[in-house]
Protein backbone atom coordinates (compact mmCIF):
# COMPACT_ATOMS: atom_id res chain seq x y z
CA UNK A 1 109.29 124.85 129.82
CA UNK A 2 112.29 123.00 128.17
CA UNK A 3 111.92 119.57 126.40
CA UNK A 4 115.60 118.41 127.77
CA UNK A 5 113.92 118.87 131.35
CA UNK A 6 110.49 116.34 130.61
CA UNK A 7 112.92 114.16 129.04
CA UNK A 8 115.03 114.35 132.16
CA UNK A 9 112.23 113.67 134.62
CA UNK A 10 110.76 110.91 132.67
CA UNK A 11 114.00 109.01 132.55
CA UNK A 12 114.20 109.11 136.36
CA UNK A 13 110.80 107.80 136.46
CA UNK A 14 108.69 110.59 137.45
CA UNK A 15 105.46 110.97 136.57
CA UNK A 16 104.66 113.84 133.71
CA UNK A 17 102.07 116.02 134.22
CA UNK A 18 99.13 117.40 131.80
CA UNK A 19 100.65 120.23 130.97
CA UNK A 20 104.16 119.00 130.39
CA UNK A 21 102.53 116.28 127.85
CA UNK A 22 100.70 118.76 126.08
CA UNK A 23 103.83 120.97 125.82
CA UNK A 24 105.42 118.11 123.80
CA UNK A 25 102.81 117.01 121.89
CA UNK A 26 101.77 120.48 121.03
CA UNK A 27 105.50 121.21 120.48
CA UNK A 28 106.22 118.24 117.88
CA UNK A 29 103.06 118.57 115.84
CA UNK A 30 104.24 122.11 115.29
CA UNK A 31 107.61 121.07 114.52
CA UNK A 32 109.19 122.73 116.62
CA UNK A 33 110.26 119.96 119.27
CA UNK A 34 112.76 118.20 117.34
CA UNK A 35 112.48 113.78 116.49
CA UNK A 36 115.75 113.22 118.25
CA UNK A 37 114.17 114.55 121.44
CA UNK A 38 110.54 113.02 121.17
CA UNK A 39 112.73 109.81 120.47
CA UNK A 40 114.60 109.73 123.75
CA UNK A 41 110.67 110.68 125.82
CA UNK A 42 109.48 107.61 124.07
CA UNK A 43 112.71 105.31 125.08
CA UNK A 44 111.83 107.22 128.75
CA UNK A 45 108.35 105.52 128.38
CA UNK A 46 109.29 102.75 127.17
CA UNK A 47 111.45 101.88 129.76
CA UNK A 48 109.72 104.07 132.74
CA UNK A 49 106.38 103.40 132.18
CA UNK A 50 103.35 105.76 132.29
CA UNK A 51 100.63 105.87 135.23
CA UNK A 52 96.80 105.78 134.17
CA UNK A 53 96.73 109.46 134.22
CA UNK A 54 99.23 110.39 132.32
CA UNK A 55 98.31 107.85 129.49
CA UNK A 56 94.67 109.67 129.70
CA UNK A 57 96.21 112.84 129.29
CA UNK A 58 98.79 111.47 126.79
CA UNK A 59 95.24 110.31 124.39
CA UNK A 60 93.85 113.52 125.09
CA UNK A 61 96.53 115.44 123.59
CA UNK A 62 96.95 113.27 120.77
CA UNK A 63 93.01 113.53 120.28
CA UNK A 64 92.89 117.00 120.40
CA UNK A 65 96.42 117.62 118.06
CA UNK A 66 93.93 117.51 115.28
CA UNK A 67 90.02 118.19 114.83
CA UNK A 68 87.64 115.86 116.33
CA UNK A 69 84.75 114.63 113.85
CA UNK A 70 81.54 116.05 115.08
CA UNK A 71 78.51 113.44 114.68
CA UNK A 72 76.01 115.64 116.84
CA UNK A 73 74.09 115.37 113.15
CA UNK A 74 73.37 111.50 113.55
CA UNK A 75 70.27 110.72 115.30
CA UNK A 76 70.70 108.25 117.72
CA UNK A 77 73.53 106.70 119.94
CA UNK A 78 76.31 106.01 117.73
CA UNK A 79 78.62 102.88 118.40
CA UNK A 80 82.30 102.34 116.84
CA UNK A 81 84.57 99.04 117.31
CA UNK A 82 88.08 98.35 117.02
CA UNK A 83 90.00 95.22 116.87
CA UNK A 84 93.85 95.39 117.79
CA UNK A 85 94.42 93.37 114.24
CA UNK A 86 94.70 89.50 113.63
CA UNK A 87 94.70 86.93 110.53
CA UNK A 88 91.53 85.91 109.18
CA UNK A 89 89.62 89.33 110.91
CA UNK A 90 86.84 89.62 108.74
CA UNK A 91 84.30 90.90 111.96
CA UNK A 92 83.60 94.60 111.06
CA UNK A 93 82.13 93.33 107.53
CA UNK A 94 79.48 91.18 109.53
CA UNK A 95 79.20 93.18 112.72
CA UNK A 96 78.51 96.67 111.71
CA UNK A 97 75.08 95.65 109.51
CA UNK A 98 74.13 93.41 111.58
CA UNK A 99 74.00 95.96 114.72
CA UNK A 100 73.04 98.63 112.23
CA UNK A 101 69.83 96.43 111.31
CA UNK A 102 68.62 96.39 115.26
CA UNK A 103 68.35 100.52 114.00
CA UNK A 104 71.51 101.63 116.14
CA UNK A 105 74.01 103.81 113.92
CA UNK A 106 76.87 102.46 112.70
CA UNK A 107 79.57 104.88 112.18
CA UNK A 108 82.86 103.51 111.37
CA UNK A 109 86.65 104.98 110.27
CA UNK A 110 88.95 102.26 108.95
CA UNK A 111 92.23 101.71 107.75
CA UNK A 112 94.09 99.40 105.30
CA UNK A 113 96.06 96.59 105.62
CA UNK A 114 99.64 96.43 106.34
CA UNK A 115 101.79 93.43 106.86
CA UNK A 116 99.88 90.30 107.19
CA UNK A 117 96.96 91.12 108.78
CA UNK A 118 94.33 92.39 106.46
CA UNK A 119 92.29 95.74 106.29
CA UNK A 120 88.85 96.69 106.33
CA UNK A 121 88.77 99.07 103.52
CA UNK A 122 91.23 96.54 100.87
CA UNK A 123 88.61 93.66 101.49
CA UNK A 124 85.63 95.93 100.95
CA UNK A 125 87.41 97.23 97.70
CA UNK A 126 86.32 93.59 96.26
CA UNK A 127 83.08 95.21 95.30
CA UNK A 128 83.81 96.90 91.74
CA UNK A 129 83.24 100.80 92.75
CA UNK A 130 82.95 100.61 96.33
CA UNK A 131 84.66 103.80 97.50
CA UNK A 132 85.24 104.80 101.57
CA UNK A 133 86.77 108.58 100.29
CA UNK A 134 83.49 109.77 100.69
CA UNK A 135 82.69 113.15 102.56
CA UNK A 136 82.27 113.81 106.29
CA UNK A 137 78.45 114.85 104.99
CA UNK A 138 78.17 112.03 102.91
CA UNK A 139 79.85 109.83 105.89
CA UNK A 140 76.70 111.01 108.31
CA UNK A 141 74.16 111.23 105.47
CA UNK A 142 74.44 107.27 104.90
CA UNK A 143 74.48 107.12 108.86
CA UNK A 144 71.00 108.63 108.92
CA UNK A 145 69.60 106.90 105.84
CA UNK A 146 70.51 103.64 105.85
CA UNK A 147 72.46 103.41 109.85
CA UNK A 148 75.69 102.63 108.70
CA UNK A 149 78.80 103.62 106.53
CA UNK A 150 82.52 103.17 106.64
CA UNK A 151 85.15 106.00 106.02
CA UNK A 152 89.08 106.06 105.87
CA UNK A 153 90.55 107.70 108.38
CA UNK A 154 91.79 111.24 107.53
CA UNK A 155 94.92 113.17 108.07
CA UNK A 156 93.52 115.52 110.10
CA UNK A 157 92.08 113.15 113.19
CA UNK A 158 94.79 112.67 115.28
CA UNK A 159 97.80 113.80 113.49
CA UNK A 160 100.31 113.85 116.44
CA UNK A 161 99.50 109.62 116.71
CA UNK A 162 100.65 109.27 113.11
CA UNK A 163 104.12 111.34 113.83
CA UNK A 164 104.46 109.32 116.74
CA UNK A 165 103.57 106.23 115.77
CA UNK A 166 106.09 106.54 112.79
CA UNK A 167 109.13 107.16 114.86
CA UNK A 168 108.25 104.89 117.54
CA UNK A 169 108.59 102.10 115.09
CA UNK A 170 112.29 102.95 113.73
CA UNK A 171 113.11 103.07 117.29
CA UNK A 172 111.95 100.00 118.89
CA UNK A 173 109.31 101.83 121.66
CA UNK A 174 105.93 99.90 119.53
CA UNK A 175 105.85 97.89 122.33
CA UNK A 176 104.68 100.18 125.70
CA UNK A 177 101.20 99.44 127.20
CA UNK A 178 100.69 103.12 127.25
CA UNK A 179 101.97 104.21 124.21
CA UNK A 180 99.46 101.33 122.22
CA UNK A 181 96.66 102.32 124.20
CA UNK A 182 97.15 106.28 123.64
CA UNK A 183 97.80 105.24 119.71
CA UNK A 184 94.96 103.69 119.82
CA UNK A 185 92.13 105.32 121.75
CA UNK A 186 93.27 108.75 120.06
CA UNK A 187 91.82 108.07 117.17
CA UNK A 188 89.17 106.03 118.28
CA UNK A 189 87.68 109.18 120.33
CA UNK A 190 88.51 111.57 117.53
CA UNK A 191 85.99 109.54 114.99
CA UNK A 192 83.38 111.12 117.76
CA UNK A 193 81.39 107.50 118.55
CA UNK A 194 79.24 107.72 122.16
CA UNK A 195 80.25 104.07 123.06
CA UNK A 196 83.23 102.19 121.93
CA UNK A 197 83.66 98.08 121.70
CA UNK A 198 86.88 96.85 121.62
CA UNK A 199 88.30 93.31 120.07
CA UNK A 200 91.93 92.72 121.87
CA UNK A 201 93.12 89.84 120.41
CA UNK A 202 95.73 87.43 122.39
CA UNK A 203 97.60 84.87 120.75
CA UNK A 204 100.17 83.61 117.97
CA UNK A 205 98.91 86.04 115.45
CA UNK A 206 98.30 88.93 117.82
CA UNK A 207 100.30 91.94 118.94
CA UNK A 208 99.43 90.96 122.29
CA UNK A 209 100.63 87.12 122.30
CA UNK A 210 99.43 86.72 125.96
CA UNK A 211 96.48 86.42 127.93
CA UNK A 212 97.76 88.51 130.66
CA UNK A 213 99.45 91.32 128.17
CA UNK A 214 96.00 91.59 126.04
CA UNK A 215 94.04 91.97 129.52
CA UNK A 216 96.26 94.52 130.69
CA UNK A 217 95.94 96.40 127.35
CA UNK A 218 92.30 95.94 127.57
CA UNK A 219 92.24 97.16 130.69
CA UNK A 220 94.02 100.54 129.81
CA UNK A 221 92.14 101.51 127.28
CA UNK A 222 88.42 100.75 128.62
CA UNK A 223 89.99 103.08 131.81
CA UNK A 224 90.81 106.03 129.02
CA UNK A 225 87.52 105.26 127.35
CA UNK A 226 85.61 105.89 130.73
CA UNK A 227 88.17 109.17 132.11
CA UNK A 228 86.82 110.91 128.57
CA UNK A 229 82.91 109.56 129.44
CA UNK A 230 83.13 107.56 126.38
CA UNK A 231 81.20 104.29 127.35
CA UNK A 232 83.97 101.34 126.71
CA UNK A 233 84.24 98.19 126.93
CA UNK A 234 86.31 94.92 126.10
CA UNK A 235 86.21 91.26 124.40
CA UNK A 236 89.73 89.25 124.54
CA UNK A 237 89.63 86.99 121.88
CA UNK A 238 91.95 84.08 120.70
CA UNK A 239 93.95 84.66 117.69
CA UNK A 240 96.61 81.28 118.47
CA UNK A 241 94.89 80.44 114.89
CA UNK A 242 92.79 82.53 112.46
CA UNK A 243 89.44 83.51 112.66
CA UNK A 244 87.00 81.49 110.60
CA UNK A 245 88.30 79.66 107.91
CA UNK A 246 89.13 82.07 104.65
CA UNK A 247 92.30 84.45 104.67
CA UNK A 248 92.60 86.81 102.29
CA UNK A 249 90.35 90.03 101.15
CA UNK A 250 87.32 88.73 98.56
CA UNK A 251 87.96 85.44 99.85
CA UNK A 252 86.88 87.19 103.46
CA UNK A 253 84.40 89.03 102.22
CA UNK A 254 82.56 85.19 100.90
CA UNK A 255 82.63 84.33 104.65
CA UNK A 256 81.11 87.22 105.72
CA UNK A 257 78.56 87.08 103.17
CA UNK A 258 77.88 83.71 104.41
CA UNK A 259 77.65 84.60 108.02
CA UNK A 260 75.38 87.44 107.97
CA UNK A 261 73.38 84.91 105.75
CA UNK A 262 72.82 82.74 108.90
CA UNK A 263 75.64 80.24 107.79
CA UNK A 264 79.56 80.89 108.32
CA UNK A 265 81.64 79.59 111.19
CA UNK A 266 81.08 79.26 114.25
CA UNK A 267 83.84 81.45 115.73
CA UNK A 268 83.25 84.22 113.49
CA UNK A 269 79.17 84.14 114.42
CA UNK A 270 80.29 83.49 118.46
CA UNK A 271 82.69 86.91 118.17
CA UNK A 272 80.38 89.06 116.25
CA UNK A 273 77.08 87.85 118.17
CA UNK A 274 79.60 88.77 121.39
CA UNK A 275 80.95 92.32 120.38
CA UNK A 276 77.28 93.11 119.02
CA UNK A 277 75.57 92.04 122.08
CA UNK A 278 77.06 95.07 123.80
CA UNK A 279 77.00 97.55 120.99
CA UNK A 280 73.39 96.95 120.66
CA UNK A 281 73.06 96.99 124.38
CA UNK A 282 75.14 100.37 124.61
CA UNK A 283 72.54 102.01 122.50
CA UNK A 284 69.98 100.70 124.65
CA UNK A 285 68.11 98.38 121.95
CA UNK A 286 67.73 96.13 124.16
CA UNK A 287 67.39 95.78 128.28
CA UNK A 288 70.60 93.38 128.92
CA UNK A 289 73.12 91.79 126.17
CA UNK A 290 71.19 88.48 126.32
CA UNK A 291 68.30 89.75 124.81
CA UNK A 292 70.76 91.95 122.61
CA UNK A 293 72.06 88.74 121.23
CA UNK A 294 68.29 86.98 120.99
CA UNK A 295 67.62 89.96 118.27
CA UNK A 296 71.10 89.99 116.49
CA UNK A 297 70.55 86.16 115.96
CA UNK A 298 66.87 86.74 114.50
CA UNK A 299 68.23 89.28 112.29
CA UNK A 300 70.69 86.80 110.68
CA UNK A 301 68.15 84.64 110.37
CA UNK A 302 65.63 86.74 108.87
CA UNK A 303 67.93 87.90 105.94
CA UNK A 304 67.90 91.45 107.40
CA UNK A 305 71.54 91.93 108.19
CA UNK A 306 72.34 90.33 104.73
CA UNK A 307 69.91 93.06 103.32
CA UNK A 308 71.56 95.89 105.51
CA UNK A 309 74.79 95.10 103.98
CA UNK A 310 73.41 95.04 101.10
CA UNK A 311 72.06 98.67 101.24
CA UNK A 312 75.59 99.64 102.41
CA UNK A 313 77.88 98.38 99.56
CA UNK A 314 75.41 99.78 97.51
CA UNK A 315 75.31 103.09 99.00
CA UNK A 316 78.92 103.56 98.30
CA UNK A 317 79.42 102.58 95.04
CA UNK A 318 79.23 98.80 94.64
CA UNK A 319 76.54 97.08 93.37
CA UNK A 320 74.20 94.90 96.09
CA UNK A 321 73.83 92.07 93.14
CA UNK A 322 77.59 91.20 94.06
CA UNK A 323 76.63 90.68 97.69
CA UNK A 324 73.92 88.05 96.31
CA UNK A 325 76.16 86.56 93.55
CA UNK A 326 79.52 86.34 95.01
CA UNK A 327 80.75 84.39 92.21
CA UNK A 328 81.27 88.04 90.78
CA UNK A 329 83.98 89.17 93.12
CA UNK A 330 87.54 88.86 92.43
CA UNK A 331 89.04 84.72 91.92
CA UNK A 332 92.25 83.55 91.56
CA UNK A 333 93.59 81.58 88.49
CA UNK A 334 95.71 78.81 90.84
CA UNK A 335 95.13 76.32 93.49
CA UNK A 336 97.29 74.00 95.40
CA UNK A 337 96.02 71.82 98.33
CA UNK A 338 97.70 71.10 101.35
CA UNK A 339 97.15 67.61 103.03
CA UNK A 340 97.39 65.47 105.89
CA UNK A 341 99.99 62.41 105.32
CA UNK A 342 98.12 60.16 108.05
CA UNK A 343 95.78 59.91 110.67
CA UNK A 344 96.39 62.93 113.02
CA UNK A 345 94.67 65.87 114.87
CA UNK A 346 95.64 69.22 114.32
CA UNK A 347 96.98 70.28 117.38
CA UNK A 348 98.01 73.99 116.38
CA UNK A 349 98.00 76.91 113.59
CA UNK A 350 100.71 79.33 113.93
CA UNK A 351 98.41 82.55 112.80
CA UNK A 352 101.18 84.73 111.58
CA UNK A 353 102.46 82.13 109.29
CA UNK A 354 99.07 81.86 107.69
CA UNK A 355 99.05 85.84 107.60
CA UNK A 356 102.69 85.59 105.93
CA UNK A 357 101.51 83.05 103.73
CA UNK A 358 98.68 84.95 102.48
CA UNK A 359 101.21 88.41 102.52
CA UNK A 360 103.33 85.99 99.86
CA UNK A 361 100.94 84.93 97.27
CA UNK A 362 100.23 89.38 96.66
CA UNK A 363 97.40 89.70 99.55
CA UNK A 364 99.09 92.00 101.44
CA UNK A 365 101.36 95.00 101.91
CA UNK A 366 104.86 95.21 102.58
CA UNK A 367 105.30 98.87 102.39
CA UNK A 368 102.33 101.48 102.23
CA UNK A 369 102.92 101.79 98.34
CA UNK A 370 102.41 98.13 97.50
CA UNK A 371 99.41 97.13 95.42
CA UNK A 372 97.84 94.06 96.42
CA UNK A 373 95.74 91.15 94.65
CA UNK A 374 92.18 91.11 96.01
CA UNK A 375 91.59 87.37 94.53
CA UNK A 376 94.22 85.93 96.16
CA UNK A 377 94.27 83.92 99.55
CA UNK A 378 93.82 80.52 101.73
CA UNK A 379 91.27 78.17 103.06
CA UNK A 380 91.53 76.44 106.16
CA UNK A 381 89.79 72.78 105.83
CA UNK A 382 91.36 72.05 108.93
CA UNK A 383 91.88 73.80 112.04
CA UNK A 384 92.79 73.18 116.15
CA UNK A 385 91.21 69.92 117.21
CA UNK A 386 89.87 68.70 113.92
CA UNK A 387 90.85 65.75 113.28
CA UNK A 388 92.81 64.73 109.77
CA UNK A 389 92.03 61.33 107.50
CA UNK A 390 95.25 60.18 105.80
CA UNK A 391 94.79 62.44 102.23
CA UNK A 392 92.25 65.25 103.92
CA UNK A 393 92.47 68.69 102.62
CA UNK A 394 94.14 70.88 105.36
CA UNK A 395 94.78 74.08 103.55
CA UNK A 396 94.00 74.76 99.81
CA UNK A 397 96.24 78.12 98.58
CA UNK A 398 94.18 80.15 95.61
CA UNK A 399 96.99 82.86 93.78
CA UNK A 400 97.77 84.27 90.13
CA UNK A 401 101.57 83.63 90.44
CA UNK A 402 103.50 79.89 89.89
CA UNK A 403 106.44 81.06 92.48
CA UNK A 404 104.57 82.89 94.65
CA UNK A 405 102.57 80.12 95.49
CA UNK A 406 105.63 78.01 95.97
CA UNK A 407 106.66 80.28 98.88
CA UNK A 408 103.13 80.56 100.36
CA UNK A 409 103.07 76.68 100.42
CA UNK A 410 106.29 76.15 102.32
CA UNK A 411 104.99 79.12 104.74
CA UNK A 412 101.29 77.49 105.32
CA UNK A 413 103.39 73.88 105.87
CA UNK A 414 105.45 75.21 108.69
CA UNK A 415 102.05 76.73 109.89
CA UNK A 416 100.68 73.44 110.46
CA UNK A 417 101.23 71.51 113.79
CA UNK A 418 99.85 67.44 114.01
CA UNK A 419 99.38 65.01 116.67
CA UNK A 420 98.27 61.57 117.18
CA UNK A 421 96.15 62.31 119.81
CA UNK A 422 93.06 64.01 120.37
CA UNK A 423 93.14 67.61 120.98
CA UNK A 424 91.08 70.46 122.60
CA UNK A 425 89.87 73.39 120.93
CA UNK A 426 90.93 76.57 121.49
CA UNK A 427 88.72 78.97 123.91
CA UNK A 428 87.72 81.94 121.76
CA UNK A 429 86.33 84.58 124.51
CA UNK A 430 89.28 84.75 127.08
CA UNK A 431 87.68 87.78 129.38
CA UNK A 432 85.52 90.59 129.10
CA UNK A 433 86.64 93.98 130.36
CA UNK A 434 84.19 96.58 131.50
């Protein structure tokens, strides 16, 4: 089999079978299918496309390029989520204790931050000592103690993803249905979960910025879910303005805090109570996901999903009194406010503005190497359909650094859209895919 030939057939829009994708894969992991080859396939997809089953096959042989963590240890059905990435994303840090309180395990690989949208593991790091480079035994160990802990992903799950992933973004093939989806679901199958909930996000600050592109994704990857008798599923959500109201990683990790404490906004509590309904559901907790939800929302209530994060920070390294007193996490030195100049509505929130913003004032990566300021970060006072009192706070900024702020406030001003009528809110479950 010669690579020149799959290239060859994919550029004339033929379909590639199993074995001719695992060839390459196989091939390029090894290094011995050069990147100038494996970048022409990609600009083949790209512009040819890929059927249903040949993206399966395309996430199997990404999933199985590396090793494939084995959970057969935890007890239970175990449930994983993903969310394809947006501004203000705080949900794993309420979801995953809150499902893990109902007694279904919780076990959960996450990444870090890059860009402006935020990462899991950076905003958890706001707890002095809280570690995720914990052990694959220590990983399923906290699983079957307390139902619930959160690793980083390895180097060894999924390795051909990350040498693809790297050269399709220096050569403009990101953007491919199938080539997000395989990226995606290869890793999510490889952390070894027995259902899978996914969060596709649709809007300003999304990858996806439209209803019909996020469905589509969605639909792709519940399909490769089901083909590898994972049980999947779907939630498109709205991300034409943040989620919740705080962006930025300990300023997150207060609105979580809040949330699981029965308070928090009301988009952030909708998503989480949506996306849980079904994991809890999945694991069979409960007979249908309105009853699934009826128990998630007693447990916020009750203080046990507070208490259940509680028990996780703790059992990685933090201490639970920070979860109690969040005074303790990290604060920023500075504040400047951002307000209305008359009577007005806010009629939209461009999300990756906000994300930039917050990117600007040190909470967020530009390269993997960058260090980033925990404290820093923005509140929204203000968002889509709210209406605006001459004077009104509509943003406050909170950073360490005079002229960083300066460019963070220009950014979350050109964020800001106002009108002088009244305006509806924006829908925040678009669809469900199953």
């Amino acid at each position: 089999m010669l690579m020149v030939d799959i290239i060859r057939k994919k550029r004339d829009g033929q379909r590639l079978t199993k074995e001719e994708i695992d060839f390459f894969i196989n091939g390029y992991v090894k290094g011995n299918i050069p990147d100038y080859q494996v970048s022409a396939l990609m600009m083949a997809i790209y512009f040819k496309g890929m059927d249903d089953e040949e993206t399966a096959d395309l996430t199997k042989a990404m999933l199985y390029s590396g090793e494939k963590l084995d959970l057969s240890a935890i007890k239970g059905f175990k449930v994983d989520k993903h969310s394809t990435g947006g501004v203000g994303d705080k949900t794993s840090l309420v979801l995953t204790p809150m499902v893990a309180s109902l007694g279904v395990p919780v076990a959960k690989m996450s990444g870090r931050g890059l860009g402006h949208t935020g990462g899991t593991i950076d905003k958890l790091e706001s707890f002095k000592g809280f570690s995720t480079s914990i052990t694959n035994e220590q990983f399923i160990h906290n699983v079957n103690t307390i139902g619930i802990s959160i690793m980083g992903q390895t180097k060894d799950l999924a390795p051909a993803d990350k040498l693809l992933y790297a050269l399709r973004d220096v050569t403009a093939t990101v953007d491919n249905m199938s080539l997000i989806a395989s990226s995606i679901m290869s890793k999510k199958l490889a952390a070894g979960a027995d259902g899978i909930v996914l969060d596709v996000k649709s809007g300003s600050g999304a990858f996806m910025k439209t209803d019909e592109d996020a469905t589509l994704l969605a639909k792709k990857m519940v399909d490769i879910g089901k083909r590898a008798n994972v049980r999947t599923m779907a939630v498109i959500s709205d991300m034409d303005q943040p989620l919740g109201r705080a962006v930025g990683n300990s300023m997150e990790v207060k609105e979580a805090i809040k949330t699981l404490s029965g308070e928090g906004p009301d988009d952030l509590r909708e998503l989480c109570l949506t996306l849980g309904s079904y994991m809890v559901w999945f694991a069979g907790k409960a007979g249908s996901c309105e009853e699934a939800r009826s128990l998630l929302e007693e447990q916020l209530s009750n203080g046990k999903a507070l208490e259940k994060f509680a028990d996780f920070i703790e059992a990685q390294g933090g201490s639970r009194e920070e979860v109690y007193n969040t005074d303790t996490l990290p604060k920023a030195s500075k504040s400047r406010i951002l307000t209305a100049d008359k009577d007005c509505y806010v009629s939209s929130i461009m999300s990756e503005d906000v994300g930039v913003a917050s990117l600007l004032l040190g909470g967020g990566r530009r390269s993997k190497e960058d260090v980033i300021d925990l404290s820093v970060g923005i509140y929204l006072h203000k968002k889509v359909g709210e209406k605006c009192a001459k004077g009104d706070k509509v943003a406050t900024l909170y950073g360490n650094d005079e002229t960083k702020m300066d460019e963070a406030f220009k950014r979350i001003s050109q964020a800001y859209d106002f009108s002088d009528d009244p305006v509806s809110k924006n829908k925040l479950i678009k669809g469900i895919v199953e």
